[in-house]
PDB file of N, CA and C in Angstrom:
ATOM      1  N   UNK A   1      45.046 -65.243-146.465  1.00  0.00           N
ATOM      2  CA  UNK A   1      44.836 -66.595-146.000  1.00  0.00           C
ATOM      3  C   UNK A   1      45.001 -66.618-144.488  1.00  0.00           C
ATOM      4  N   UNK A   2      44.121 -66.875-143.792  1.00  0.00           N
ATOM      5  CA  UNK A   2      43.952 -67.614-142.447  1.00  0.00           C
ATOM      6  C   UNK A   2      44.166 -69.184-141.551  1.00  0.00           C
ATOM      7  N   UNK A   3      44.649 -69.177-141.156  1.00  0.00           N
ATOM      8  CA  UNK A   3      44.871 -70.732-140.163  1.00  0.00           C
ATOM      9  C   UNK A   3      43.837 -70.327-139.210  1.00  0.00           C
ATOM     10  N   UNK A   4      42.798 -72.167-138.798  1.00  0.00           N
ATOM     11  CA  UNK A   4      42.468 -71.912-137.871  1.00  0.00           C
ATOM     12  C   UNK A   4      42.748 -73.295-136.859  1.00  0.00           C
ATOM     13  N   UNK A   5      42.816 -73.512-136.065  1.00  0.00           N
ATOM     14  CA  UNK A   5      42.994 -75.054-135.219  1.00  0.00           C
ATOM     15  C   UNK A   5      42.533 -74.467-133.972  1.00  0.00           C
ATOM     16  N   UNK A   6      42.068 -76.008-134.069  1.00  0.00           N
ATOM     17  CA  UNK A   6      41.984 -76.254-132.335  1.00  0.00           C
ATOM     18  C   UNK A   6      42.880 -76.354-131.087  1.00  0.00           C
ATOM     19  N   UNK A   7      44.417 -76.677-131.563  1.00  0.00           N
ATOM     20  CA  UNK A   7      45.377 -76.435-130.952  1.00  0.00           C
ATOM     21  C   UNK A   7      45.456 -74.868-129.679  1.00  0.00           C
ATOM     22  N   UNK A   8      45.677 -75.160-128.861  1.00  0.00           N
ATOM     23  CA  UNK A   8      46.117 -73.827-127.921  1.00  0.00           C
ATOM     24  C   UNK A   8      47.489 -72.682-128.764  1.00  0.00           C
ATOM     25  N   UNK A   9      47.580 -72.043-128.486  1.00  0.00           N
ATOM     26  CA  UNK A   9      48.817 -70.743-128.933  1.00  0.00           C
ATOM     27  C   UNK A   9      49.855 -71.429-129.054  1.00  0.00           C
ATOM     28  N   UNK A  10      50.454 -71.548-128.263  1.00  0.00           N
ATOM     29  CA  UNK A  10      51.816 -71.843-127.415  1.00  0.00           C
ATOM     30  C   UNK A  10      52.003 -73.469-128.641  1.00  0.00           C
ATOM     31  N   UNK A  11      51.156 -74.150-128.412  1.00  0.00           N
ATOM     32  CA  UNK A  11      51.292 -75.460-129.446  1.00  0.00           C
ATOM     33  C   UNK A  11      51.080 -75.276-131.237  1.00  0.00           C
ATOM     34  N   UNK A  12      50.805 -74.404-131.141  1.00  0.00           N
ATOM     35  CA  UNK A  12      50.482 -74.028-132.843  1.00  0.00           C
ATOM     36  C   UNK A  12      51.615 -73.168-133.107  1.00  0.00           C
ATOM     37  N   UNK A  13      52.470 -72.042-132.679  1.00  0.00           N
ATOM     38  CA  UNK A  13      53.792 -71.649-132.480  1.00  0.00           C
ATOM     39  C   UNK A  13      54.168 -72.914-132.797  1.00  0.00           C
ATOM     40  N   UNK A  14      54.582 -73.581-132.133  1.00  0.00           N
ATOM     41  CA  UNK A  14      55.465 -74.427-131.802  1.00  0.00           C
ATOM     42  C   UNK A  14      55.715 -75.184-133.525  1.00  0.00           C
ATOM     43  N   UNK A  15      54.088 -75.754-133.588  1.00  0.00           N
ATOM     44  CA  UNK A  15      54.142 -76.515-135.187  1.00  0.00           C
ATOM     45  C   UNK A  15      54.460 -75.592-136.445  1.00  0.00           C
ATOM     46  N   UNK A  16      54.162 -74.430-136.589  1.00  0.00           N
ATOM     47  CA  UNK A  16      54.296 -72.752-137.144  1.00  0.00           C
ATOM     48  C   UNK A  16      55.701 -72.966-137.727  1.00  0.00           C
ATOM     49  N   UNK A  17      56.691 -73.082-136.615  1.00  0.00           N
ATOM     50  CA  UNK A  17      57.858 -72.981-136.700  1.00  0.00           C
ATOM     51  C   UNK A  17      58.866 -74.149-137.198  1.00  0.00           C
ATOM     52  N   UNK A  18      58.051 -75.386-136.635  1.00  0.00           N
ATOM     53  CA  UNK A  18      58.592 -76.434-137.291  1.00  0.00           C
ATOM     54  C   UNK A  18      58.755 -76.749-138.934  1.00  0.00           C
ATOM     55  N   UNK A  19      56.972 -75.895-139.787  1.00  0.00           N
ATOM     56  CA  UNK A  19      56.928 -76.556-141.103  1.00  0.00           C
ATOM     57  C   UNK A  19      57.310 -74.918-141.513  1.00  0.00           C
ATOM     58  N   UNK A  20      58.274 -74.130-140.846  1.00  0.00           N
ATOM     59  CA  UNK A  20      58.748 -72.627-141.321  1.00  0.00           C
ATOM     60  C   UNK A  20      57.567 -71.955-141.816  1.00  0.00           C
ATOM     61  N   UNK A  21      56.326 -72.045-141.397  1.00  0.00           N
ATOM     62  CA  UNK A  21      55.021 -70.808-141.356  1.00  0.00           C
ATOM     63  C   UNK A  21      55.017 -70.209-140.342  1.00  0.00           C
ATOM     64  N   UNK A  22      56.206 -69.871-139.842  1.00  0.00           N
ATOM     65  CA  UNK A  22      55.636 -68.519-138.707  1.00  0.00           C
ATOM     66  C   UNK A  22      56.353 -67.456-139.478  1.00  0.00           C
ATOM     67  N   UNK A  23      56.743 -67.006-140.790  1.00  0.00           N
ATOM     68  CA  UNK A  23      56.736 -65.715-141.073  1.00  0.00           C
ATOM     69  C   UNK A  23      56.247 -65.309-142.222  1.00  0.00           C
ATOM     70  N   UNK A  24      55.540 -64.769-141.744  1.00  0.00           N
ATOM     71  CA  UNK A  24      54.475 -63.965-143.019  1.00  0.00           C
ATOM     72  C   UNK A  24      54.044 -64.970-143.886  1.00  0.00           C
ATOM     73  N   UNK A  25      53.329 -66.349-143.632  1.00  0.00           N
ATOM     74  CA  UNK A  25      52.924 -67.072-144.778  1.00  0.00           C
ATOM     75  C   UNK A  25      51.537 -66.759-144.589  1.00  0.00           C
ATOM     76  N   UNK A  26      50.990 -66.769-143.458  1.00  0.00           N
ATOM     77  CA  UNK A  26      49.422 -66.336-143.267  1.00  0.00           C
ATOM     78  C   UNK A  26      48.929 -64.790-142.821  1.00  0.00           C
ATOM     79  N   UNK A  27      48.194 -63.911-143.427  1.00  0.00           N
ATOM     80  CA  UNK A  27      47.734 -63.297-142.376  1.00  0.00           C
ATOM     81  C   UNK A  27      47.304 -63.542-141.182  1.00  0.00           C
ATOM     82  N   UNK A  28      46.771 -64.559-140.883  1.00  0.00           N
ATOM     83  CA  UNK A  28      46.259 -64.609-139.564  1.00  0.00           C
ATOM     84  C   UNK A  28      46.283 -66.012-138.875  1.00  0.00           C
ATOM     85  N   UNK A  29      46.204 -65.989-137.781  1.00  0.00           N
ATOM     86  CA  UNK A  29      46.501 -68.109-137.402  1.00  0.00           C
ATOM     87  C   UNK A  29      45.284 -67.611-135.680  1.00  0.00           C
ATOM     88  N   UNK A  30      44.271 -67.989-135.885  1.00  0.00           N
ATOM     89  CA  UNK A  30      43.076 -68.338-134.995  1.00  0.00           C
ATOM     90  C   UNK A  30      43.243 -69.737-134.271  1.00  0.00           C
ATOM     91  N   UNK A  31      43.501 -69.746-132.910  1.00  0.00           N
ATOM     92  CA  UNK A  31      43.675 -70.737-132.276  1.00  0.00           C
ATOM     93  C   UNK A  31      42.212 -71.247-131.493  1.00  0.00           C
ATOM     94  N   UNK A  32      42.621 -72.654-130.717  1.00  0.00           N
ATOM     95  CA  UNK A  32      41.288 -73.111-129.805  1.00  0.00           C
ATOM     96  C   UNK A  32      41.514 -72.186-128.461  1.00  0.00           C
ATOM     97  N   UNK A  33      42.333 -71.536-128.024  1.00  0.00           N
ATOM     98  CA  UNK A  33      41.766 -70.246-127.170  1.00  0.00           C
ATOM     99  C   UNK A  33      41.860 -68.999-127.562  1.00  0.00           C
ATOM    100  N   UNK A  34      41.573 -68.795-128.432  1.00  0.00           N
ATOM    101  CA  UNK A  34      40.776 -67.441-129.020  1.00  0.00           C
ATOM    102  C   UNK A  34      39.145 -67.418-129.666  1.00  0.00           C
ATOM    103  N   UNK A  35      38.228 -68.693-128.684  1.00  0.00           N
ATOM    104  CA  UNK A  35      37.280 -68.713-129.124  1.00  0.00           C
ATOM    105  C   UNK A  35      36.158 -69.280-128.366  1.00  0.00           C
ATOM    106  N   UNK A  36      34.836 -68.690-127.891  1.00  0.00           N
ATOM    107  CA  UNK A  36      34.642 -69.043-126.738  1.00  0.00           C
ATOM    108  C   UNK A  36      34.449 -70.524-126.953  1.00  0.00           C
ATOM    109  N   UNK A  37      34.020 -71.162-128.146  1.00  0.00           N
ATOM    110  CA  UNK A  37      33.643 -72.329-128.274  1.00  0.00           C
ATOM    111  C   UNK A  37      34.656 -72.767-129.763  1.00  0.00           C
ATOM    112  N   UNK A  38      35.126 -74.578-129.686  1.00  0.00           N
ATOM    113  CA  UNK A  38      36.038 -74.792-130.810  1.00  0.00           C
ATOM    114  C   UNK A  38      34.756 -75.722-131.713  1.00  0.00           C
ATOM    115  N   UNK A  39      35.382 -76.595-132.820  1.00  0.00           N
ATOM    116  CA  UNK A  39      34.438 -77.200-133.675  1.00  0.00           C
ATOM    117  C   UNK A  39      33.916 -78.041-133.200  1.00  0.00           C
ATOM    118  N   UNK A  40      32.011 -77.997-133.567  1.00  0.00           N
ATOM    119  CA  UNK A  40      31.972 -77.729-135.041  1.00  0.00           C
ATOM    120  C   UNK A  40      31.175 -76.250-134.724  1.00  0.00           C
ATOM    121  N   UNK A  41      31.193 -75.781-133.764  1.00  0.00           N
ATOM    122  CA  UNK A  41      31.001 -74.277-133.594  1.00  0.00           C
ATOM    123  C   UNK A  41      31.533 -73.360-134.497  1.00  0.00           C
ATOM    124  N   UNK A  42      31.304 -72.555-135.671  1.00  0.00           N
ATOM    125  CA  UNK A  42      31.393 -71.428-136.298  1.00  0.00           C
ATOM    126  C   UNK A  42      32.501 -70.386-135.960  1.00  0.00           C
ATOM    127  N   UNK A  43      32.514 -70.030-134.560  1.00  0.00           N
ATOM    128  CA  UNK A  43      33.569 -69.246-134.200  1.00  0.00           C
ATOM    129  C   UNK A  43      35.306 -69.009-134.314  1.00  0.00           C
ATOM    130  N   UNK A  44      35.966 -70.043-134.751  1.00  0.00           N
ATOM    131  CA  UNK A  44      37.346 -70.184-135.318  1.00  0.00           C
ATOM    132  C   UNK A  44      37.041 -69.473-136.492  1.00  0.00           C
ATOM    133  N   UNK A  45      36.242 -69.690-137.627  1.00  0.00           N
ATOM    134  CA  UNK A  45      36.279 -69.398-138.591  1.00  0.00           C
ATOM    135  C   UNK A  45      35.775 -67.618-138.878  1.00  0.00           C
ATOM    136  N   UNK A  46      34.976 -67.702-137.643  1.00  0.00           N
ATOM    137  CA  UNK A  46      34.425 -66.113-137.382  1.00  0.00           C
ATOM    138  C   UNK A  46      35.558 -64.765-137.230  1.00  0.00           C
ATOM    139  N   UNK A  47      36.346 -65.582-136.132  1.00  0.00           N
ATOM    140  CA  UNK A  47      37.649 -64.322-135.568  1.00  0.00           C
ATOM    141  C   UNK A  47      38.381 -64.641-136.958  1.00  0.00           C
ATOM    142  N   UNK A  48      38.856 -65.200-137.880  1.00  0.00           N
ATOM    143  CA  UNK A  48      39.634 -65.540-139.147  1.00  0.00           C
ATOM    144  C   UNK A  48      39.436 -64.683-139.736  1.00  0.00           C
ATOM    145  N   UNK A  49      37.764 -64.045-140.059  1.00  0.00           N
ATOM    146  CA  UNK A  49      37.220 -63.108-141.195  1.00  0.00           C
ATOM    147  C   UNK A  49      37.843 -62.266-140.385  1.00  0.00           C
ATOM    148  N   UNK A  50      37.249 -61.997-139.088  1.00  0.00           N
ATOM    149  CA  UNK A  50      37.922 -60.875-138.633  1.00  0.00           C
ATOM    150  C   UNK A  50      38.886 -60.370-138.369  1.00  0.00           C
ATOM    151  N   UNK A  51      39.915 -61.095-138.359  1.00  0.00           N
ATOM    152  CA  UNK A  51      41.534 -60.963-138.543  1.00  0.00           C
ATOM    153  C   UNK A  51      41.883 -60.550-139.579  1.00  0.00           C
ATOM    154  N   UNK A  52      41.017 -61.091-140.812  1.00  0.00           N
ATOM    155  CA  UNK A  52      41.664 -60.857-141.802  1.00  0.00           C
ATOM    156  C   UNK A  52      41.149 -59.394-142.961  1.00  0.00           C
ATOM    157  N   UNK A  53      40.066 -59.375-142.543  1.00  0.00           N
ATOM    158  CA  UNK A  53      38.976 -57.931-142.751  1.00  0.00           C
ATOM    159  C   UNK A  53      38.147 -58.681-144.053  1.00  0.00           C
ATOM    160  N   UNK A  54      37.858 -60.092-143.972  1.00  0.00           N
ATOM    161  CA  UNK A  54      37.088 -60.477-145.023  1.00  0.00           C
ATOM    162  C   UNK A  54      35.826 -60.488-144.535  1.00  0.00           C
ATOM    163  N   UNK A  55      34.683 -59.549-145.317  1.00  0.00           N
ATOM    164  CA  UNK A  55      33.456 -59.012-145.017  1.00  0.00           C
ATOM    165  C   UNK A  55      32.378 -60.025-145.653  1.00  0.00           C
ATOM    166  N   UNK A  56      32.769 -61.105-146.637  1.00  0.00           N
ATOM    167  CA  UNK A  56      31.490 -61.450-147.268  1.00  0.00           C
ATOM    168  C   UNK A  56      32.225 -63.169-147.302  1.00  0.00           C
ATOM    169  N   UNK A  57      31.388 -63.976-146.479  1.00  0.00           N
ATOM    170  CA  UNK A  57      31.163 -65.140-146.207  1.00  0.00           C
ATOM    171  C   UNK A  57      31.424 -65.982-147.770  1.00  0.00           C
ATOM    172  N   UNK A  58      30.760 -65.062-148.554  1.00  0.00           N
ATOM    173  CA  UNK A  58      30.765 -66.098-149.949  1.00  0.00           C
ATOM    174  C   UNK A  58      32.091 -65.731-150.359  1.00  0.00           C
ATOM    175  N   UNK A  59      33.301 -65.186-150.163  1.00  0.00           N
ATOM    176  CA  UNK A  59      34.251 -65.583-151.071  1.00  0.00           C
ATOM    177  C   UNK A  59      35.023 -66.859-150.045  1.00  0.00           C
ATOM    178  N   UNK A  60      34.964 -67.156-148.843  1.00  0.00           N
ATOM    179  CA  UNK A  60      35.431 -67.805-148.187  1.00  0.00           C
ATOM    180  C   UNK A  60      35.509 -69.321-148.755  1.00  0.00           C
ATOM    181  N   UNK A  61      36.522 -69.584-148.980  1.00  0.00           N
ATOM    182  CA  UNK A  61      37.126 -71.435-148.311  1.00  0.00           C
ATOM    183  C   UNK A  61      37.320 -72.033-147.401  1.00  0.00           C
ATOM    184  N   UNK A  62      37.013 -72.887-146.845  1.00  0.00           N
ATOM    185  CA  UNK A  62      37.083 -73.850-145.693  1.00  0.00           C
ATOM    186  C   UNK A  62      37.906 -74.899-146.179  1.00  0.00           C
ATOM    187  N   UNK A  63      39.440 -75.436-145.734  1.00  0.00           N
ATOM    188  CA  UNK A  63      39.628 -76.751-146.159  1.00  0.00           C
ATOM    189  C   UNK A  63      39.976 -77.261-144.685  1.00  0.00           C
ATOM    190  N   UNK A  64      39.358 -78.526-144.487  1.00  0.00           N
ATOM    191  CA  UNK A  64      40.147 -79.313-143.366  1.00  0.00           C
ATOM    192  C   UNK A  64      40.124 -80.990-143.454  1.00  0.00           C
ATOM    193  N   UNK A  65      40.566 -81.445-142.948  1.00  0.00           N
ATOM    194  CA  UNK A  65      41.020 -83.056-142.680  1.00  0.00           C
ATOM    195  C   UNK A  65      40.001 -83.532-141.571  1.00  0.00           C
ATOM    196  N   UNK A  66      39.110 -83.017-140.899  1.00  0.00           N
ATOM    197  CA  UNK A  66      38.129 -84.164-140.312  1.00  0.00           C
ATOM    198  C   UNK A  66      36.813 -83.528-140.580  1.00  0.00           C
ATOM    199  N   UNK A  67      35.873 -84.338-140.039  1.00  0.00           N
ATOM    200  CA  UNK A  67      34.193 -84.229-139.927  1.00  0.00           C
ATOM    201  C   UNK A  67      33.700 -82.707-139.228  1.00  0.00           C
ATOM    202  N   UNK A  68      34.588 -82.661-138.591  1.00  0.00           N
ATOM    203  CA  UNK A  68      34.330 -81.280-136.991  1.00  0.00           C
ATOM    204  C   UNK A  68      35.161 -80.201-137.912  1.00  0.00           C
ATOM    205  N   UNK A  69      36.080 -79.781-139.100  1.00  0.00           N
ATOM    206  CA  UNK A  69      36.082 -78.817-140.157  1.00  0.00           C
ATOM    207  C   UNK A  69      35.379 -78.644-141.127  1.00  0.00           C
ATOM    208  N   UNK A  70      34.726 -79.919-141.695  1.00  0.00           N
ATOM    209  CA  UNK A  70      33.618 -79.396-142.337  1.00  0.00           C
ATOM    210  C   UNK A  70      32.273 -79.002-141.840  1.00  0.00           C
ATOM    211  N   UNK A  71      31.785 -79.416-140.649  1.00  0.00           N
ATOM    212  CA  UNK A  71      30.558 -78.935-139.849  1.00  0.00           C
ATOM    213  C   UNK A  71      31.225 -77.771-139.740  1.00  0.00           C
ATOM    214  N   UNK A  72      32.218 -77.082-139.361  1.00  0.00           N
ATOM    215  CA  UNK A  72      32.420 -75.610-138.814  1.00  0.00           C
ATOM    216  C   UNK A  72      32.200 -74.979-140.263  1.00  0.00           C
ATOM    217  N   UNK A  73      32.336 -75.465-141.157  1.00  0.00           N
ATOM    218  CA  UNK A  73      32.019 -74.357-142.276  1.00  0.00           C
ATOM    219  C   UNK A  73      30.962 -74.768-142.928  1.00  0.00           C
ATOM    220  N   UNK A  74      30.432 -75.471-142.713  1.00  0.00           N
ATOM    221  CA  UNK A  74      28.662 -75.503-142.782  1.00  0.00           C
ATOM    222  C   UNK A  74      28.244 -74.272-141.813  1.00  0.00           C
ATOM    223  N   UNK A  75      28.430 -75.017-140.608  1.00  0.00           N
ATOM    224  CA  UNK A  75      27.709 -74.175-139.788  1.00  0.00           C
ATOM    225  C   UNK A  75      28.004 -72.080-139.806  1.00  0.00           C
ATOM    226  N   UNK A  76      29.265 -71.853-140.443  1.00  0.00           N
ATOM    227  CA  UNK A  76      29.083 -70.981-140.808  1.00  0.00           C
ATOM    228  C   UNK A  76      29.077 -70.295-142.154  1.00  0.00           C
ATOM    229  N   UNK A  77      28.683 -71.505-143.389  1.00  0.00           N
ATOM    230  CA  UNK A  77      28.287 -70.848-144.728  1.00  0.00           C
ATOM    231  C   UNK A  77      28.999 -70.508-145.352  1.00  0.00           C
ATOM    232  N   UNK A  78      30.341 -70.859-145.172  1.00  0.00           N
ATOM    233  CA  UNK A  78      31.231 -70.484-146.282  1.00  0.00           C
ATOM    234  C   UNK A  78      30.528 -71.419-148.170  1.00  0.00           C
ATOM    235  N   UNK A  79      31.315 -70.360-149.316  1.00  0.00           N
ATOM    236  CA  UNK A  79      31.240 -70.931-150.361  1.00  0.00           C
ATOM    237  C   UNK A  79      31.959 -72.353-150.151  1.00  0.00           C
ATOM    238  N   UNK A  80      32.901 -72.364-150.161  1.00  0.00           N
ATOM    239  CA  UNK A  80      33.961 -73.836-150.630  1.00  0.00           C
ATOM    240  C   UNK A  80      33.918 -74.538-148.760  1.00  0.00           C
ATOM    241  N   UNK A  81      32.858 -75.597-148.889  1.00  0.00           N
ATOM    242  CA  UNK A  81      33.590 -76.153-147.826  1.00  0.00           C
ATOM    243  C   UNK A  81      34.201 -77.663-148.236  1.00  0.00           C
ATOM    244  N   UNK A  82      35.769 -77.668-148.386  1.00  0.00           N
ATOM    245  CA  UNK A  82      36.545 -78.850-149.114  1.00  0.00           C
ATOM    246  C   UNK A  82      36.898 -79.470-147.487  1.00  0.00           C
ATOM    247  N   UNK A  83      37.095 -80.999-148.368  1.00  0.00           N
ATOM    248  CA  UNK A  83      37.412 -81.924-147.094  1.00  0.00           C
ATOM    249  C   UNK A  83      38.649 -82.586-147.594  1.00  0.00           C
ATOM    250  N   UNK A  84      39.763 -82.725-147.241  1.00  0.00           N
ATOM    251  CA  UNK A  84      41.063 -83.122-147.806  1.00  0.00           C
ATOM    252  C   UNK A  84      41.367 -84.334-147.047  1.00  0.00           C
ATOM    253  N   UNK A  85      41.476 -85.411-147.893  1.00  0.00           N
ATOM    254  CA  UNK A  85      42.143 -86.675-147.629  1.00  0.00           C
ATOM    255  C   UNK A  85      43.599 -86.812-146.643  1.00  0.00           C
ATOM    256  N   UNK A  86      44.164 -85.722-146.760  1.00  0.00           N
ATOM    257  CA  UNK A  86      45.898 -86.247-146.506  1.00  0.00           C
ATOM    258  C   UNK A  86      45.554 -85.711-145.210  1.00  0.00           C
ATOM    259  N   UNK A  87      45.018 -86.185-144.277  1.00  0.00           N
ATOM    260  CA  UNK A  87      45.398 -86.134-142.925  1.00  0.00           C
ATOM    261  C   UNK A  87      44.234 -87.046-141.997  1.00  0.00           C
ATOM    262  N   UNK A  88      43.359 -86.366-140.761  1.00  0.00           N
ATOM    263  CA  UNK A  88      42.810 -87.278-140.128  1.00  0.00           C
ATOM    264  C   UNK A  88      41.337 -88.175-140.515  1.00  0.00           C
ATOM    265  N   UNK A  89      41.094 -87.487-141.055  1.00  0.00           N
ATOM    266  CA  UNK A  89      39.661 -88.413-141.511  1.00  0.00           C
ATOM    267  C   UNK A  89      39.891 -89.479-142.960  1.00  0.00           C
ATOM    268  N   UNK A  90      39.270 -90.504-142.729  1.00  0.00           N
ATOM    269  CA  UNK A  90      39.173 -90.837-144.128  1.00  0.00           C
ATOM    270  C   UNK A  90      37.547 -90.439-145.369  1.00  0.00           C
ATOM    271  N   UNK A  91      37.954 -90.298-146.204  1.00  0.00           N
ATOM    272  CA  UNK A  91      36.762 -89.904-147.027  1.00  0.00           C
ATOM    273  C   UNK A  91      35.727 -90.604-146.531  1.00  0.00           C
ATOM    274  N   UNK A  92      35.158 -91.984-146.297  1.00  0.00           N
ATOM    275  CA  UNK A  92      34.179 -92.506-145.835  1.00  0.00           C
ATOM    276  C   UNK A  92      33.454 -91.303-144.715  1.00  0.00           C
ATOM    277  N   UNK A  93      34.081 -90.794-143.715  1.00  0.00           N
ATOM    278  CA  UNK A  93      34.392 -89.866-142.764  1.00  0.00           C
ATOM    279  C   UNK A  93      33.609 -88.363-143.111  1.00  0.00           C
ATOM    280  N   UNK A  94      34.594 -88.361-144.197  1.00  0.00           N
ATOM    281  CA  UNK A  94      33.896 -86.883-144.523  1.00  0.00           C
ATOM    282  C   UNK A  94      33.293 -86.341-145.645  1.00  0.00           C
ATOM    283  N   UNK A  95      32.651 -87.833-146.282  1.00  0.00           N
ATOM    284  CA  UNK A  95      31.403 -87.826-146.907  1.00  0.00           C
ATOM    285  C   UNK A  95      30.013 -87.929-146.296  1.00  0.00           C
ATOM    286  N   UNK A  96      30.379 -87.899-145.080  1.00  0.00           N
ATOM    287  CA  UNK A  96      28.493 -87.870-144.585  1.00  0.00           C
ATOM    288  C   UNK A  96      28.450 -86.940-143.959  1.00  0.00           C
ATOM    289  N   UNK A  97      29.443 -85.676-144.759  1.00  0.00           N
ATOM    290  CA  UNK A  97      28.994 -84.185-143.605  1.00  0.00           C
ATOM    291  C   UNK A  97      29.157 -83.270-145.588  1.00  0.00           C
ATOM    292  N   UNK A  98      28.284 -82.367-145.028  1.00  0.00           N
ATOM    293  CA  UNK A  98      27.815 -81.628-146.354  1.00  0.00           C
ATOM    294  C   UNK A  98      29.441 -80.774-146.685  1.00  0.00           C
ATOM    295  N   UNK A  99      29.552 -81.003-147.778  1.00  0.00           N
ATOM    296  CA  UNK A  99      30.899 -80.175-148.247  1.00  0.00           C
ATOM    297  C   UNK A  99      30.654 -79.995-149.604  1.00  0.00           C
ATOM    298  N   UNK A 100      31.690 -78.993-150.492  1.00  0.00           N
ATOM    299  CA  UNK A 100      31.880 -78.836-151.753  1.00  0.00           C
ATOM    300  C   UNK A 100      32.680 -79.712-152.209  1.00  0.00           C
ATOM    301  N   UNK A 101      33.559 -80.178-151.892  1.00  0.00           N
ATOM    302  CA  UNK A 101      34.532 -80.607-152.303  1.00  0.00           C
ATOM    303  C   UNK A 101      35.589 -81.400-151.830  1.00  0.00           C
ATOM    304  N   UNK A 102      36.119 -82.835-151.774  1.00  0.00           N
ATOM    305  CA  UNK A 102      36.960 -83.830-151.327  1.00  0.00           C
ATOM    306  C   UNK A 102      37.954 -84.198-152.348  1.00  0.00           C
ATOM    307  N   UNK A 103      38.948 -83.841-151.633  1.00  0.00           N
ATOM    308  CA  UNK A 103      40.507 -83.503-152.338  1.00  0.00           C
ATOM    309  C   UNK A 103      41.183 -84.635-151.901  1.00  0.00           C
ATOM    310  N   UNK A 104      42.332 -85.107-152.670  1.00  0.00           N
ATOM    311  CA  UNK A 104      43.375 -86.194-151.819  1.00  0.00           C
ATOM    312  C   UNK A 104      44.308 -85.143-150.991  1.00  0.00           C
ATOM    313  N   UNK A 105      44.605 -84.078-151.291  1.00  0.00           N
ATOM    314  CA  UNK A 105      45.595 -83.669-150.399  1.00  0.00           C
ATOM    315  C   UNK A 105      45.100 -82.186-150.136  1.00  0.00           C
ATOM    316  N   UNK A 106      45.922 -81.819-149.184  1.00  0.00           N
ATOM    317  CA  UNK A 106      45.214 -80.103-149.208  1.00  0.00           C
ATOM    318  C   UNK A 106      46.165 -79.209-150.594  1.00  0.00           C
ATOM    319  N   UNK A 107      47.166 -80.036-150.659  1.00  0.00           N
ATOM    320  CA  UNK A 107      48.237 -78.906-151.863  1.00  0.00           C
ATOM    321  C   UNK A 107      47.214 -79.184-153.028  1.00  0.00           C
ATOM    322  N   UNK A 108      45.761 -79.845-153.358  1.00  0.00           N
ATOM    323  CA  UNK A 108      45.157 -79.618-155.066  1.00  0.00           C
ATOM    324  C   UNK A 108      44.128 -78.933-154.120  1.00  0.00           C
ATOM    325  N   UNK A 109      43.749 -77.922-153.269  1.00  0.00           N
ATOM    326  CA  UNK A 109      43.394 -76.853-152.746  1.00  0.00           C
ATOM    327  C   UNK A 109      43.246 -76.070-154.221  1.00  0.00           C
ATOM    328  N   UNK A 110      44.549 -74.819-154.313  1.00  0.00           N
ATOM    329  CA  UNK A 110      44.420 -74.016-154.917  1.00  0.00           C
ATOM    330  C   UNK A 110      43.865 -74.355-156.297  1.00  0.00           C
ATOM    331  N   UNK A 111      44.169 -75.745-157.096  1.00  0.00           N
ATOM    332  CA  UNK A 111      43.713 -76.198-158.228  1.00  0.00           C
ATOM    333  C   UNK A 111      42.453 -75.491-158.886  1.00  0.00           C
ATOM    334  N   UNK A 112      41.898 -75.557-157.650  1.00  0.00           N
ATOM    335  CA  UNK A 112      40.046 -75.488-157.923  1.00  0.00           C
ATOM    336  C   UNK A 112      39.903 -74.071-158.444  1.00  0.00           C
ATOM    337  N   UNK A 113      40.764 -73.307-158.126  1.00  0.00           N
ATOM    338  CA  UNK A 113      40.656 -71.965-158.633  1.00  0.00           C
ATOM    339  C   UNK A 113      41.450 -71.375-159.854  1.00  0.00           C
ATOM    340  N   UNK A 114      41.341 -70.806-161.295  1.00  0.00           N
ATOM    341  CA  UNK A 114      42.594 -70.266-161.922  1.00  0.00           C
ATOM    342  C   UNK A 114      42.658 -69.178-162.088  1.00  0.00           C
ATOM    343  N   UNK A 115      44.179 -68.992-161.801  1.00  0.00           N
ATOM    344  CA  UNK A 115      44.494 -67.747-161.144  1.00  0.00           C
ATOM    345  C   UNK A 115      45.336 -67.233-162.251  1.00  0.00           C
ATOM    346  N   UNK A 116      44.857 -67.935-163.447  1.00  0.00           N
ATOM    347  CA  UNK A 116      45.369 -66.936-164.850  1.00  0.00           C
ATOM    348  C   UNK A 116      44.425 -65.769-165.279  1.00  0.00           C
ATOM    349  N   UNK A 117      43.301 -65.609-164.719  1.00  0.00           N
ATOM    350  CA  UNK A 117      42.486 -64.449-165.084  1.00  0.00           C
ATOM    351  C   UNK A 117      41.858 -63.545-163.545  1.00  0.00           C
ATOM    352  N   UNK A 118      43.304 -63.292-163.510  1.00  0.00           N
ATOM    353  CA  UNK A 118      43.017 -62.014-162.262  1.00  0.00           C
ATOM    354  C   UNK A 118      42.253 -61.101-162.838  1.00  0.00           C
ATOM    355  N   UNK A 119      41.232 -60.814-161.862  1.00  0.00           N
ATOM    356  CA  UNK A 119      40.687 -59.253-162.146  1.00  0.00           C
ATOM    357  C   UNK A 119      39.973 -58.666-161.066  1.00  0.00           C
TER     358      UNK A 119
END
């Protein structure tokens, strides 16, 4: 799992540490300067694969809280692009941008998947 925001380094640390995700909860946390361009530009989500060594676009999820996270995963083709209620957009918001899926919160995220038949 990857983080990506628009936030600078130094400010995403900062929040990291506040909700206790700065150790080992993500492989990887992609900031707004590690990219030449932020959303709804493709590139946050680009250095993510590459952080994380994920090679194929279609197993990818996208979840975010405004209009400018789901254009970034349009614009770069992920399978799941979910739009989650519990933060800045309201659904009105981020129903007129193409997505898979509009959640009330990001925690019924994993829902969508069951993870009783690993293989």
């Amino acid at each position: 799992m990857a983080l990506n925001t628009g936030f600078d380094r130094e400010l995403t640390q900062l929040i990291l540490q506040l909700v206790k995700w700065d150790k080992d909860f993500v492989q990887a946390v992609v900031c707004g300067d590690d990219a030449a361009q932020g959303r709804p530009a493709p590139y946050l989500i680009f250095h993510a694969l590459e952080a994380t060594g994920v090679m194929s676009i279609s197993k990818v999820a996208n979840a975010g809280d405004t209009a400018l996270d789901l254009q970034a995963g349009r614009n770069v083709g992920v399978r799941w692009n979910i739009g989650v209620l519990s933060g800045a957009h309201r659904q009105e918001q981020l129903e007129k941008v193409q997505h898979t899926h509009l959640l009330p919160s990001v925690a019924a995220v994993p829902t969508l998947w069951d993870y009783s038949h690993k293989g």
